[in-house]
C-alpha atoms as a PDB file:
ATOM      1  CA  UNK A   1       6.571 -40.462  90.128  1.00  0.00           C
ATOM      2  CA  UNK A   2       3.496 -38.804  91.523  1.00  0.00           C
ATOM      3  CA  UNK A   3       1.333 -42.400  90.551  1.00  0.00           C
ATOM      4  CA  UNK A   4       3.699 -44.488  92.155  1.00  0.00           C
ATOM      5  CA  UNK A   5       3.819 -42.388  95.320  1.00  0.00           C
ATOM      6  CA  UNK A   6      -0.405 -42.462  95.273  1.00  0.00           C
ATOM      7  CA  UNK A   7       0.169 -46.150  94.581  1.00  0.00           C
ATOM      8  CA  UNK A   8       2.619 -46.676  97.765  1.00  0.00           C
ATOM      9  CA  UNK A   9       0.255 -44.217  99.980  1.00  0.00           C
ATOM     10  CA  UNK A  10      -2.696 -46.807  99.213  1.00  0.00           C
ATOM     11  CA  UNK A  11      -0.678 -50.454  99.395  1.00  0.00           C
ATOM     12  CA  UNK A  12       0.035 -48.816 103.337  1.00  0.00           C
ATOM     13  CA  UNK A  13      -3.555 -47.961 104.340  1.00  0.00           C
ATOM     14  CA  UNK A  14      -4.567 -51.391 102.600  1.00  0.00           C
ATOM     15  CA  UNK A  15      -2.124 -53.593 103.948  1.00  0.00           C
ATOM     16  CA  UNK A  16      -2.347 -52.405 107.680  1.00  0.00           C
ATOM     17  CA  UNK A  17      -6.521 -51.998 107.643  1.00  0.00           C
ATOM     18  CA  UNK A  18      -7.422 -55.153 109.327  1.00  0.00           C
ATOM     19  CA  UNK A  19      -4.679 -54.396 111.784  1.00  0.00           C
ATOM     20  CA  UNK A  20      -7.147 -52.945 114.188  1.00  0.00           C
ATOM     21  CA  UNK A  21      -9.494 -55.720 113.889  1.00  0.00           C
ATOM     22  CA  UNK A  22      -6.887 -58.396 114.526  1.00  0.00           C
ATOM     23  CA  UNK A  23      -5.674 -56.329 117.864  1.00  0.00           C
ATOM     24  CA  UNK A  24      -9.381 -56.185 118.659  1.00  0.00           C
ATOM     25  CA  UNK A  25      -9.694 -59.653 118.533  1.00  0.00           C
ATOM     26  CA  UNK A  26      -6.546 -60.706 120.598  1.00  0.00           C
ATOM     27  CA  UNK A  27      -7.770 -57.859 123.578  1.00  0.00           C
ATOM     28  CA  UNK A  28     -11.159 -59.256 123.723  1.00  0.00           C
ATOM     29  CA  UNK A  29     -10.701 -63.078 122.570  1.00  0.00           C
ATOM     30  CA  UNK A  30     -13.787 -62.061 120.452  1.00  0.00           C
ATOM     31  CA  UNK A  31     -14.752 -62.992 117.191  1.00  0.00           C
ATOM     32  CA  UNK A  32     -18.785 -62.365 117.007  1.00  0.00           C
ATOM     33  CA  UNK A  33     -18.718 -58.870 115.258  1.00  0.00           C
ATOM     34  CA  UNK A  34     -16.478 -60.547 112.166  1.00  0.00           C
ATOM     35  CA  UNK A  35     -17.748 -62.114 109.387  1.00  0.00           C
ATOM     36  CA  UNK A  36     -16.154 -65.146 107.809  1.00  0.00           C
ATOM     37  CA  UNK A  37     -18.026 -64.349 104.661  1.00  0.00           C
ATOM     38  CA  UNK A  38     -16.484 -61.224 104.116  1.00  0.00           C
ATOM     39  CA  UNK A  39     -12.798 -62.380 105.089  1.00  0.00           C
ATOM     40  CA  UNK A  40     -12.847 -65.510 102.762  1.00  0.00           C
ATOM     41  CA  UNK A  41     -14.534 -62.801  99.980  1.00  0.00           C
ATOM     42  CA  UNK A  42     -12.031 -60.127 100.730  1.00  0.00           C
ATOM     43  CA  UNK A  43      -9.316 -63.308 100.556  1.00  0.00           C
ATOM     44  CA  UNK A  44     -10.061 -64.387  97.454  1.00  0.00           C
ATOM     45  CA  UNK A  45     -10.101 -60.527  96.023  1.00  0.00           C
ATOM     46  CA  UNK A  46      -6.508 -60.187  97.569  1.00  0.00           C
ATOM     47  CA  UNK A  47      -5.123 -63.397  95.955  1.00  0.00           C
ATOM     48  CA  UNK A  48      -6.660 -62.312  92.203  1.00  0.00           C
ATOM     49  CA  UNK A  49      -4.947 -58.766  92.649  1.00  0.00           C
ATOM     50  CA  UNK A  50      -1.699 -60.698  93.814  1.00  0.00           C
ATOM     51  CA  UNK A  51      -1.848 -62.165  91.107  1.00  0.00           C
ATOM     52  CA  UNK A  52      -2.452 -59.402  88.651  1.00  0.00           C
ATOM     53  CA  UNK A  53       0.444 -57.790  90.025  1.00  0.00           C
ATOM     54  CA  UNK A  54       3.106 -60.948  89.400  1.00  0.00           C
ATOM     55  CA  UNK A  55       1.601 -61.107  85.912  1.00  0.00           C
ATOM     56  CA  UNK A  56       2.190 -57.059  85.688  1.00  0.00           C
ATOM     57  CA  UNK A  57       5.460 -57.556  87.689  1.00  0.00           C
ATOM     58  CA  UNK A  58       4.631 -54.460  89.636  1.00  0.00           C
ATOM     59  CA  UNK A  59       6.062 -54.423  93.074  1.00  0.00           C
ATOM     60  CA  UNK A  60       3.828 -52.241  94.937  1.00  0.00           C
ATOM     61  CA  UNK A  61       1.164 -54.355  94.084  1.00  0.00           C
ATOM     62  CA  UNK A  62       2.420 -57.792  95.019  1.00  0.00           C
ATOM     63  CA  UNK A  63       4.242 -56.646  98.250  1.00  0.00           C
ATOM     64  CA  UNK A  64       0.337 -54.638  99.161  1.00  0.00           C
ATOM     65  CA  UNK A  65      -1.697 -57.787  98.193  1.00  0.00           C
ATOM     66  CA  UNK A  66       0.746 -60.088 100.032  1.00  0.00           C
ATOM     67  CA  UNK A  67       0.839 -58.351 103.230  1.00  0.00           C
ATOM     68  CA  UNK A  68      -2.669 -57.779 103.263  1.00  0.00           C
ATOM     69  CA  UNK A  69      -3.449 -61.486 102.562  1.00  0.00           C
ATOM     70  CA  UNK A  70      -1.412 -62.191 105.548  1.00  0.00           C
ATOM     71  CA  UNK A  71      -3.425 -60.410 107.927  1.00  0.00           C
ATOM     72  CA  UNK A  72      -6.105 -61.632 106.157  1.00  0.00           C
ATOM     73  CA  UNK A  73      -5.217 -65.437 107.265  1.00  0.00           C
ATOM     74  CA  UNK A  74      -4.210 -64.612 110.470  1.00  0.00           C
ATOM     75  CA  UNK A  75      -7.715 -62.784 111.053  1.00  0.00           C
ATOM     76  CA  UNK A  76      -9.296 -65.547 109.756  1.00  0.00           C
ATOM     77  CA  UNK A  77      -6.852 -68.351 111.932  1.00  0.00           C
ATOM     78  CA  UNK A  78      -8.232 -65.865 114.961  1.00  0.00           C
ATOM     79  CA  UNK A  79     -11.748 -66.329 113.884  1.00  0.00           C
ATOM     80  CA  UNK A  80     -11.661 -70.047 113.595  1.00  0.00           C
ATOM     81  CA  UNK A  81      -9.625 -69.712 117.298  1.00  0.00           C
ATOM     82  CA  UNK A  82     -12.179 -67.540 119.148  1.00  0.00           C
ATOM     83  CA  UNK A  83     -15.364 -68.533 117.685  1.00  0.00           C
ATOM     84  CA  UNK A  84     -15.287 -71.901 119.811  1.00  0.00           C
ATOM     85  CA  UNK A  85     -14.679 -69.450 122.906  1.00  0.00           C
ATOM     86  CA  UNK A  86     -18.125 -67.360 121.917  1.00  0.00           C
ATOM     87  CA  UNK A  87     -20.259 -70.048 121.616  1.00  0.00           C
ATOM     88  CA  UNK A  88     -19.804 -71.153 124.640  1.00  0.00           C
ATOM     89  CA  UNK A  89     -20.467 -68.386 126.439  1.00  0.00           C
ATOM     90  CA  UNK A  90     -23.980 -68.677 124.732  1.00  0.00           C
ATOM     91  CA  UNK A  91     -24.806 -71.725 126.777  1.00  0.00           C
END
């Protein structure tokens, strides 16, 4: 009981950590502090534990993974959105 409520408390703080980044993003329309290395990285590190958790068929981990891949791609779809509007501001 006390491992799957330690297990729950960490799928929550993973699965709404890039939350702040992503509101970031939409209040500034800025991408230039984000890097696409670490998103794609941190993407492909999701999808493995994802993954891991079907072939464990343990819920907490699939449901954690999942959500957090989501922000994942729509922090990424953001990046690929705003970094047009940064470079040309360089200009």
């Amino acid at each position: 009981m006390l491992w799957h409520l330690i297990g729950a408390m960490a799928a929550t703080l993973t699965m709404f950590s890039f939350i702040p980044q992503i509101a970031r993003s939409l209040r500034t329309k800025s991408v230039k502090d984000v890097s696409p290395i670490t998103l794609f990285q941190l993407s492909a590190g999701v999808l493995l534990w994802m993954i891991y958790g079907i072939a464990r068929k343990d819920v907490i981990i699939i449901g954690a993974n999942l959500i957090t891949f989501i922000s994942l791609a729509v922090l990424i779809f953001l990046y690929f959105k705003y970094k047009k509007v940064d470079v040309s501001f360089k200009k």
